[in-house]
PDB file of N, CA and C in Angstrom:
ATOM      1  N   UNK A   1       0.854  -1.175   0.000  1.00  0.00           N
ATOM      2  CA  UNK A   1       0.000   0.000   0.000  1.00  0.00           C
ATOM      3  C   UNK A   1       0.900   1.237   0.000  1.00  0.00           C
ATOM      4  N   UNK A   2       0.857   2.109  -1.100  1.00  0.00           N
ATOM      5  CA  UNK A   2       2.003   3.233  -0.795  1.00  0.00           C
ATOM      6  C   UNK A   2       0.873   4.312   0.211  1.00  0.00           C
ATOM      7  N   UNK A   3       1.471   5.164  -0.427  1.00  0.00           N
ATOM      8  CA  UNK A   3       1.495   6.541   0.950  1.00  0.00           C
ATOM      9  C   UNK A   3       0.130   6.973   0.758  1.00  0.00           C
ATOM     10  N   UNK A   4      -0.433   7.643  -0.565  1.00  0.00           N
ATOM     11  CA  UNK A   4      -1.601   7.938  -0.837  1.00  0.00           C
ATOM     12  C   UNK A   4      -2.612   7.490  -0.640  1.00  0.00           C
ATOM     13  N   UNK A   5      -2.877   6.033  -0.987  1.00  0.00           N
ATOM     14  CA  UNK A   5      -3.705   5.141  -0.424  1.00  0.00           C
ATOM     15  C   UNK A   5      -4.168   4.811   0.970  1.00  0.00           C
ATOM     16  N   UNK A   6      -2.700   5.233   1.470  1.00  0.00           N
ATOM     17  CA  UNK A   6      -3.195   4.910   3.334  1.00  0.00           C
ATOM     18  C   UNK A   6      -3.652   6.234   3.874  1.00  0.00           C
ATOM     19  N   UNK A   7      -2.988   7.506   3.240  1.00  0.00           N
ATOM     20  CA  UNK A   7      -3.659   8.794   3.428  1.00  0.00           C
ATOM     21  C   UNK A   7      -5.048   8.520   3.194  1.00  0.00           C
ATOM     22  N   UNK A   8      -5.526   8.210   1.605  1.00  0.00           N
ATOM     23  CA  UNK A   8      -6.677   8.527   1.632  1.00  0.00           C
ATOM     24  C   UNK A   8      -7.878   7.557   2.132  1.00  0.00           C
ATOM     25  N   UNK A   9      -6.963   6.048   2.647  1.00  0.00           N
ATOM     26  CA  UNK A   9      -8.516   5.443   3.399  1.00  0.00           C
ATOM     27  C   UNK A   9      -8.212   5.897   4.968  1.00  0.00           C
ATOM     28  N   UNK A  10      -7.296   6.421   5.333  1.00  0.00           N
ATOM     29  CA  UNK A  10      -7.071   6.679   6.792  1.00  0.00           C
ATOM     30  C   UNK A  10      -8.101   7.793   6.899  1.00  0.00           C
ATOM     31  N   UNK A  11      -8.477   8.871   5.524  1.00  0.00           N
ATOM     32  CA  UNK A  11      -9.251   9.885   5.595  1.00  0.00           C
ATOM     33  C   UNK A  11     -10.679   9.907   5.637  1.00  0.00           C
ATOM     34  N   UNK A  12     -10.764   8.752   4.940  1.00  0.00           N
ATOM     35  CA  UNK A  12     -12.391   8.024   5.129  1.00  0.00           C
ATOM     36  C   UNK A  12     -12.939   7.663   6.220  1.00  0.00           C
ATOM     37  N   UNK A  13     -12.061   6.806   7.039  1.00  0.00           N
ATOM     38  CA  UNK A  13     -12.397   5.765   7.883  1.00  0.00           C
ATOM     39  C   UNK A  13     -12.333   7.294   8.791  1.00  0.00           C
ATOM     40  N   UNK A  14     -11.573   8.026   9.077  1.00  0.00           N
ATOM     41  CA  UNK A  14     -11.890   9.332  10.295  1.00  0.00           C
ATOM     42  C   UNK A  14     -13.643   9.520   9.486  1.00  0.00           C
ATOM     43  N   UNK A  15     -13.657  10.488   8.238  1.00  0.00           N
ATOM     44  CA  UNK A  15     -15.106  10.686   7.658  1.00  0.00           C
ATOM     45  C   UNK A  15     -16.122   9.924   8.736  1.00  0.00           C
ATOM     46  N   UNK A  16     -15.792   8.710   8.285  1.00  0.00           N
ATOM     47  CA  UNK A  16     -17.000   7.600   8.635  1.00  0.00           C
ATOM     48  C   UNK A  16     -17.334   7.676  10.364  1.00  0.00           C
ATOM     49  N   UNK A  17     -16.091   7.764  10.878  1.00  0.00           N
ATOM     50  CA  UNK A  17     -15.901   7.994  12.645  1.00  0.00           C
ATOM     51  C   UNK A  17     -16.713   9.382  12.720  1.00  0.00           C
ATOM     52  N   UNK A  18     -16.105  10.029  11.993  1.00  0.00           N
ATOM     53  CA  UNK A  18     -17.152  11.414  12.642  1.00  0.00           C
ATOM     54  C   UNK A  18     -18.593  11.572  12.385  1.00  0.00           C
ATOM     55  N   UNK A  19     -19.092  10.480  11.502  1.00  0.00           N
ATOM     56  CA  UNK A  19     -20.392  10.202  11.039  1.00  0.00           C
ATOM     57  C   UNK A  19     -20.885   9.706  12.136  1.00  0.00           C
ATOM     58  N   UNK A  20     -20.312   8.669  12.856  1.00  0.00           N
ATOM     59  CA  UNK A  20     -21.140   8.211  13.415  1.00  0.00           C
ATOM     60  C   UNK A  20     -20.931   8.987  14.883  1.00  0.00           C
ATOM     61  N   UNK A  21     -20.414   9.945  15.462  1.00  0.00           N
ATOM     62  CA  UNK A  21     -20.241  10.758  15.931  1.00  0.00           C
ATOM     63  C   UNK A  21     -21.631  11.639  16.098  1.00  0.00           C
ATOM     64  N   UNK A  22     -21.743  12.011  14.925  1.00  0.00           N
ATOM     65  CA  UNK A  22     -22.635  13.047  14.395  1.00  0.00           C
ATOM     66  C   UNK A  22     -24.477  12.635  14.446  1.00  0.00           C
ATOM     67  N   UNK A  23     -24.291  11.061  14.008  1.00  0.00           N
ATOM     68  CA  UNK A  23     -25.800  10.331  14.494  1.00  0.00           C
ATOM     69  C   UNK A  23     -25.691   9.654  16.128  1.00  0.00           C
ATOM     70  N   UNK A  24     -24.632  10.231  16.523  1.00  0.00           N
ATOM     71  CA  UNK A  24     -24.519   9.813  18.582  1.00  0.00           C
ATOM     72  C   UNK A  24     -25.187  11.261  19.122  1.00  0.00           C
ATOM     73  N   UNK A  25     -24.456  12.315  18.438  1.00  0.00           N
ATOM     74  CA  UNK A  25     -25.265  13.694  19.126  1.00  0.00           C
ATOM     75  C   UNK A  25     -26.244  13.567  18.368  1.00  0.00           C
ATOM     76  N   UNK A  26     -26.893  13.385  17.532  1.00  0.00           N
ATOM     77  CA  UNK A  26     -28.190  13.629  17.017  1.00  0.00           C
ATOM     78  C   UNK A  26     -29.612  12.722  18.151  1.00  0.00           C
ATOM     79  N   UNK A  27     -29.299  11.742  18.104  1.00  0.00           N
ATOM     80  CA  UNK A  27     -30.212  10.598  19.000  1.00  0.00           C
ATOM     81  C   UNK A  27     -29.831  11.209  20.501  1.00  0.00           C
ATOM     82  N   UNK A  28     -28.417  11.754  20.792  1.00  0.00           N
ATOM     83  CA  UNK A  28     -28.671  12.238  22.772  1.00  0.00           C
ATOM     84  C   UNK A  28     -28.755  13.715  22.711  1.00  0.00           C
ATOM     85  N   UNK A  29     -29.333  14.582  21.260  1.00  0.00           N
ATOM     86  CA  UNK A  29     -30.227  15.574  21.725  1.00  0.00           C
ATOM     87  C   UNK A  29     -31.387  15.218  21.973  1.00  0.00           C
ATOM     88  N   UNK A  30     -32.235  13.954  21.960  1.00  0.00           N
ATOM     89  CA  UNK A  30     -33.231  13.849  22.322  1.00  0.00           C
ATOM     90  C   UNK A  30     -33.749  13.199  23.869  1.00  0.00           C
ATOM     91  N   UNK A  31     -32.178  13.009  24.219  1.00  0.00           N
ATOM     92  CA  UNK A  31     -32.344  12.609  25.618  1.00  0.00           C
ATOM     93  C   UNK A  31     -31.913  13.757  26.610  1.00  0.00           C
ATOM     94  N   UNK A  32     -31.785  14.930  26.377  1.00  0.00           N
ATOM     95  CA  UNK A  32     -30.849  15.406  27.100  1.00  0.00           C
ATOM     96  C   UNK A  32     -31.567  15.917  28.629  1.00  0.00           C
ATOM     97  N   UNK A  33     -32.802  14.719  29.104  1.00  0.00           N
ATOM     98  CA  UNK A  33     -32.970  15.226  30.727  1.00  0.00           C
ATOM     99  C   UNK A  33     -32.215  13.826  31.458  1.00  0.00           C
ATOM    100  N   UNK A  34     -31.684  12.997  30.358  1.00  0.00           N
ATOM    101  CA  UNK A  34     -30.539  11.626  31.165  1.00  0.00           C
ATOM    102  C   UNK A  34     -29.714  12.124  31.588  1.00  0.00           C
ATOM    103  N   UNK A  35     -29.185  11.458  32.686  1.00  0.00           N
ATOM    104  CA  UNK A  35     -27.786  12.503  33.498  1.00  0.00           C
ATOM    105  C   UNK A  35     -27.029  11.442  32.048  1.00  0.00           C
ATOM    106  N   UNK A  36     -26.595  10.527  31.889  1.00  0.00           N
ATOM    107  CA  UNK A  36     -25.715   9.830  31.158  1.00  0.00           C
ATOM    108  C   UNK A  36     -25.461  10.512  29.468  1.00  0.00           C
ATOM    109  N   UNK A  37     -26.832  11.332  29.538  1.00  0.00           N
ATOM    110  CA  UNK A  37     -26.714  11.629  27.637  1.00  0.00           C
ATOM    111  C   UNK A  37     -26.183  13.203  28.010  1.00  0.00           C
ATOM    112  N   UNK A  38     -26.048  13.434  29.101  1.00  0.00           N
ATOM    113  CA  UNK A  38     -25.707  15.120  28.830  1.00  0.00           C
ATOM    114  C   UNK A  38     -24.293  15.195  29.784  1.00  0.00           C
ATOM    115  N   UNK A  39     -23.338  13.567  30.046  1.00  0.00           N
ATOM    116  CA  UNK A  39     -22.206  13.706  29.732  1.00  0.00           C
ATOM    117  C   UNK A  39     -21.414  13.183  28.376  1.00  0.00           C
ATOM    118  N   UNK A  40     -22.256  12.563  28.018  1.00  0.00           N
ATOM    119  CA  UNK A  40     -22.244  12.561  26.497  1.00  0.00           C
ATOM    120  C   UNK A  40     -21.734  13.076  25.683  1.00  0.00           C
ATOM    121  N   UNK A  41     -22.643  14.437  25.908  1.00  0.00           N
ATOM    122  CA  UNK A  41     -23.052  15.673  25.081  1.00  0.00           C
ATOM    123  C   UNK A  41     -22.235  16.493  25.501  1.00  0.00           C
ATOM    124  N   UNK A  42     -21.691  16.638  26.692  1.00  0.00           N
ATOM    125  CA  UNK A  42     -20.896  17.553  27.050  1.00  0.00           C
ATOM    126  C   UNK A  42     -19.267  16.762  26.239  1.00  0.00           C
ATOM    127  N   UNK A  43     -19.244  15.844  25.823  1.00  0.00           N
ATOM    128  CA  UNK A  43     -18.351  15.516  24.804  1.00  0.00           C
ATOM    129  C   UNK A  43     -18.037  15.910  23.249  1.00  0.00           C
ATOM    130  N   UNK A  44     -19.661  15.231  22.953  1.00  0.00           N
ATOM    131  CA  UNK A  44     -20.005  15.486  21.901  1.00  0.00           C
ATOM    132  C   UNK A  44     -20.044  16.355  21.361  1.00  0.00           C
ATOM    133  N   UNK A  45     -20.484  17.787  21.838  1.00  0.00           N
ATOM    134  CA  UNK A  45     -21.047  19.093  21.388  1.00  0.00           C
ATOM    135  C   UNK A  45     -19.804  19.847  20.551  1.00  0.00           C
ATOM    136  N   UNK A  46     -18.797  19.663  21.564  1.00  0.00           N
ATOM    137  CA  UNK A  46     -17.351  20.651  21.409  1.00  0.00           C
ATOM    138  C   UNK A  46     -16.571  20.012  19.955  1.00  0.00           C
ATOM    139  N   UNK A  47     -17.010  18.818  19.836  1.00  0.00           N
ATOM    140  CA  UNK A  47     -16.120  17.914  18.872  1.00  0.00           C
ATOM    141  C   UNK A  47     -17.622  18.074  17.390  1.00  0.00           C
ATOM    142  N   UNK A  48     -18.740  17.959  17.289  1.00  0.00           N
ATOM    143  CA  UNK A  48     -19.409  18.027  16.336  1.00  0.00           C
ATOM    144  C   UNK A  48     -19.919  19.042  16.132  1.00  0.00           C
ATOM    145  N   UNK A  49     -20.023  19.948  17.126  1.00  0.00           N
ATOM    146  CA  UNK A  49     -20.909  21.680  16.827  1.00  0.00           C
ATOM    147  C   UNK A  49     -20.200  22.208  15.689  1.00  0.00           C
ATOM    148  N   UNK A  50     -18.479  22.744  15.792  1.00  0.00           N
ATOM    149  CA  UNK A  50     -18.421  23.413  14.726  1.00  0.00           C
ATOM    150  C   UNK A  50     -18.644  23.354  13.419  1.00  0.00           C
ATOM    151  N   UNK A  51     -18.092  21.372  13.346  1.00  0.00           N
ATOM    152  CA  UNK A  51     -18.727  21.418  11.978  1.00  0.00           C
ATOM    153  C   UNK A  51     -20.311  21.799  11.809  1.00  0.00           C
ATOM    154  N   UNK A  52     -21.334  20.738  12.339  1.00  0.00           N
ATOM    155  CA  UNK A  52     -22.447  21.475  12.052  1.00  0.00           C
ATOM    156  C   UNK A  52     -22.856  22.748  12.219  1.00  0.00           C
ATOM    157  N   UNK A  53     -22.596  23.674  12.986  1.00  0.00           N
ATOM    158  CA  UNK A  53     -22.885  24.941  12.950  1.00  0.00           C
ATOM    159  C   UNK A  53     -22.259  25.334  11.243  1.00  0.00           C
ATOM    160  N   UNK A  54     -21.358  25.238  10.589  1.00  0.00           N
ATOM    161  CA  UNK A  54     -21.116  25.467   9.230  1.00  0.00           C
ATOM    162  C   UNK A  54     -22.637  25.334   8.637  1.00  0.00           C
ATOM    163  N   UNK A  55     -23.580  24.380   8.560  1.00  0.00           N
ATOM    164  CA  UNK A  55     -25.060  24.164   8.025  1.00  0.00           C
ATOM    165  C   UNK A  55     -25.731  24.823   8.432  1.00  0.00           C
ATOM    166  N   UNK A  56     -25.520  25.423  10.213  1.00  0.00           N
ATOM    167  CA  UNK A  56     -26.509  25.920  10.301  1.00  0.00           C
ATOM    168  C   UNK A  56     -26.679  27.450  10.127  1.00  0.00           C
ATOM    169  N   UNK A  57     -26.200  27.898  10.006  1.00  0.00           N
ATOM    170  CA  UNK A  57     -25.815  29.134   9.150  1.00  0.00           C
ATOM    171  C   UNK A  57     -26.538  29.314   7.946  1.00  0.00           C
ATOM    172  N   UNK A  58     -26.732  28.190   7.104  1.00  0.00           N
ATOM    173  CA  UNK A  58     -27.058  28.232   5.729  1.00  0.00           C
ATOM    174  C   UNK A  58     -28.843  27.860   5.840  1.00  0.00           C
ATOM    175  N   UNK A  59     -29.109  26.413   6.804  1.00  0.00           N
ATOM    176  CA  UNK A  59     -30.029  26.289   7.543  1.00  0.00           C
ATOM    177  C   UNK A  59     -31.002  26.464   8.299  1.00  0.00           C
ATOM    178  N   UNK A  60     -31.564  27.374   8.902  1.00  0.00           N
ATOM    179  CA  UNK A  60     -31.886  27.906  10.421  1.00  0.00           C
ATOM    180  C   UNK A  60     -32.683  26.706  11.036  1.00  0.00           C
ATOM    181  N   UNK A  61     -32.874  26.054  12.206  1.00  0.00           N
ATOM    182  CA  UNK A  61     -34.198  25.073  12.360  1.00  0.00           C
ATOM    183  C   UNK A  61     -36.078  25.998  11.932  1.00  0.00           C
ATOM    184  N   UNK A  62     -36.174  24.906  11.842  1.00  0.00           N
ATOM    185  CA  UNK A  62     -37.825  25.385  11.195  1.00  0.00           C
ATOM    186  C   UNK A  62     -38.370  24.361  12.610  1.00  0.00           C
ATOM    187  N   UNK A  63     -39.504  25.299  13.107  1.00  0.00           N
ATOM    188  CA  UNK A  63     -40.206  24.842  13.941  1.00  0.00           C
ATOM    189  C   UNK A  63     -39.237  24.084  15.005  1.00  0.00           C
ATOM    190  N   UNK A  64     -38.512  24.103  15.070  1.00  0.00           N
ATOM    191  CA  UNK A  64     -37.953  24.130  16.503  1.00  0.00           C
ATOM    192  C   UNK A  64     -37.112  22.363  16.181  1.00  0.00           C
ATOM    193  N   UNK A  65     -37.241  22.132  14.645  1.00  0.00           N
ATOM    194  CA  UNK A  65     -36.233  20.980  14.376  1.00  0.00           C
ATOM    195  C   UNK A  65     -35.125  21.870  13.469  1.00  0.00           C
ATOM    196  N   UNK A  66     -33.829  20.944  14.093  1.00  0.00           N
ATOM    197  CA  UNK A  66     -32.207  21.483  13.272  1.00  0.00           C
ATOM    198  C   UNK A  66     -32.236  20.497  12.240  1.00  0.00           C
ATOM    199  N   UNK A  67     -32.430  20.542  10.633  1.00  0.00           N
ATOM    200  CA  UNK A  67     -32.507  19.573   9.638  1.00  0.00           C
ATOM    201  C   UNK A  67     -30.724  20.107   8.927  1.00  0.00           C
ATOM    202  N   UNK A  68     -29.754  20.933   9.596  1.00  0.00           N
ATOM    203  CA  UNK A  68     -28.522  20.886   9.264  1.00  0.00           C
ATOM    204  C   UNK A  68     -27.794  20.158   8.893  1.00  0.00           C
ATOM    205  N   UNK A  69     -28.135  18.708  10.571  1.00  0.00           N
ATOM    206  CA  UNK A  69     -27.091  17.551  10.219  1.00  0.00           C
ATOM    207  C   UNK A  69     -27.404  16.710   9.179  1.00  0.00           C
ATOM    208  N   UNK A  70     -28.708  16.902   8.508  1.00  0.00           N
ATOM    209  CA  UNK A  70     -29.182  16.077   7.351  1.00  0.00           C
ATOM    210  C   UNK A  70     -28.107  16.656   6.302  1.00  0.00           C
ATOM    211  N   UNK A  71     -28.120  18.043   5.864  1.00  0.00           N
ATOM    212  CA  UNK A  71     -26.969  18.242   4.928  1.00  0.00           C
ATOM    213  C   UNK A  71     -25.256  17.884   5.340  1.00  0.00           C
ATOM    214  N   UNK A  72     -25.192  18.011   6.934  1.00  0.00           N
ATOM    215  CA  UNK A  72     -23.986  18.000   6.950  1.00  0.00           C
ATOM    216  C   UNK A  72     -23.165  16.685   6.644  1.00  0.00           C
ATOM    217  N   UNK A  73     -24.558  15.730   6.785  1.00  0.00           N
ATOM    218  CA  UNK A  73     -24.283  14.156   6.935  1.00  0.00           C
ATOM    219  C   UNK A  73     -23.929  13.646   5.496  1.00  0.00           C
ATOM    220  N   UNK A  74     -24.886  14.673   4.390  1.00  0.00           N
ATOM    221  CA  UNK A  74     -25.158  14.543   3.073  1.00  0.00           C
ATOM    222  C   UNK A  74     -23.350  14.697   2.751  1.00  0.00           C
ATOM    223  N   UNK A  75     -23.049  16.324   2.813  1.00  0.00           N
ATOM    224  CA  UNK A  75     -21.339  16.305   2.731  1.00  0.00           C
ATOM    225  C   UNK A  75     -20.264  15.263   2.712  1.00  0.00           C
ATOM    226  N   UNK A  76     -20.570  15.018   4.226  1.00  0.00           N
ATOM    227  CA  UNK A  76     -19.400  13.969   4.491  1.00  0.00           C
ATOM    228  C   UNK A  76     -19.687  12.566   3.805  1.00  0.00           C
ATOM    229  N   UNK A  77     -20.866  12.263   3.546  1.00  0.00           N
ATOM    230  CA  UNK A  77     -21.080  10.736   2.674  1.00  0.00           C
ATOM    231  C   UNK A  77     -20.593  10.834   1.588  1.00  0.00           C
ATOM    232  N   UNK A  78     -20.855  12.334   1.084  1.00  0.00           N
ATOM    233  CA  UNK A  78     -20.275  12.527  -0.637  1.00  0.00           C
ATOM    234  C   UNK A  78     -18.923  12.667  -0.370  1.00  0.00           C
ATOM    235  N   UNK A  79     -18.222  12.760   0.545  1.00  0.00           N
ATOM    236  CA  UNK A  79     -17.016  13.478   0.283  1.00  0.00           C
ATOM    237  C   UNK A  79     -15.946  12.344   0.630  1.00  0.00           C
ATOM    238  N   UNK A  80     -16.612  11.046   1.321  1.00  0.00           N
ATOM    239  CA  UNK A  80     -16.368   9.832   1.491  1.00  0.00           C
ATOM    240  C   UNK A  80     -16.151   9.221   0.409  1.00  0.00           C
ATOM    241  N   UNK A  81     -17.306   9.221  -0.259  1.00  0.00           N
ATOM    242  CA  UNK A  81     -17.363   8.276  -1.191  1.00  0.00           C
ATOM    243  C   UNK A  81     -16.256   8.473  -2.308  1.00  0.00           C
ATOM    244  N   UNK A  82     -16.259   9.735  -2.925  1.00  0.00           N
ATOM    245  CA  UNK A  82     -15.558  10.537  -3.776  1.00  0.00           C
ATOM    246  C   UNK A  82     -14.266  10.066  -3.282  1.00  0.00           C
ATOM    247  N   UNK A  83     -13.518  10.013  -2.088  1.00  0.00           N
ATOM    248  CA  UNK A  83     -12.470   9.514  -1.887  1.00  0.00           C
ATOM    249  C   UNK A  83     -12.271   8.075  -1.869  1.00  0.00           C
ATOM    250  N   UNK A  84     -13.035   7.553  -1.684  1.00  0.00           N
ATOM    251  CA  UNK A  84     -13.053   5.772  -1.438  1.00  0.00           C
ATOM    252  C   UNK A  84     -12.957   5.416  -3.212  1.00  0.00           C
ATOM    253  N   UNK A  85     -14.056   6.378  -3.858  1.00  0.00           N
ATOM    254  CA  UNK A  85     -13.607   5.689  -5.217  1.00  0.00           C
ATOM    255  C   UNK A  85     -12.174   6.064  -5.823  1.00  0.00           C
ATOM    256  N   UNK A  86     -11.748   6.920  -5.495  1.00  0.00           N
ATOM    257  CA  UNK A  86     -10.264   7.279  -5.984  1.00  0.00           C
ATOM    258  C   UNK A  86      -9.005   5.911  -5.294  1.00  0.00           C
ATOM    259  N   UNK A  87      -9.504   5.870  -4.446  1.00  0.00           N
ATOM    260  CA  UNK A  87      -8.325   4.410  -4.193  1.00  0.00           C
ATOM    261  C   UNK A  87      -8.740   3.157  -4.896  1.00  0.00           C
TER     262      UNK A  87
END
């Protein structure tokens, strides 16, 4: 495996980690009166906000749902894939 190749699935496989990152804060904003989901979250937030805040900017929530991480999720799948097919 030369250099590029391990760059670019080492870059995916993070992608894919922060994906599922991103559907962990999504499911423990809906818990957040668990003492367990809002140390969680007090993880989660600092490590996935900035990226999503990038969407939500472009985004605003409607009616009191954030449909951001739907695009932000959209990004990183495309931007996955696009790299996975290049190796």
């Amino acid at each position: 495996m030369d250099a590029t190749t391990l760059l670019v699935t080492s870059l995916v496989n993070f992608i894919w980690l922060y994906t599922i990152l991103i559907f962990a804060r999504i499911l423990l904003s809906w818990l957040q009166g668990e003492g367990w989901a809002q140390q969680a979250m007090a993880f989660l937030s600092p490590v996935t906000d900035p990226y999503l805040n990038v969407f939500r900017s472009f985004i605003p929530p409607l009616g009191g749902i954030d449909f951001s991480p739907m695009l932000a999720l959209f990004v990183l799948s495309t931007v996955a894939r696009v790299l996975g097919g290049a190796v």
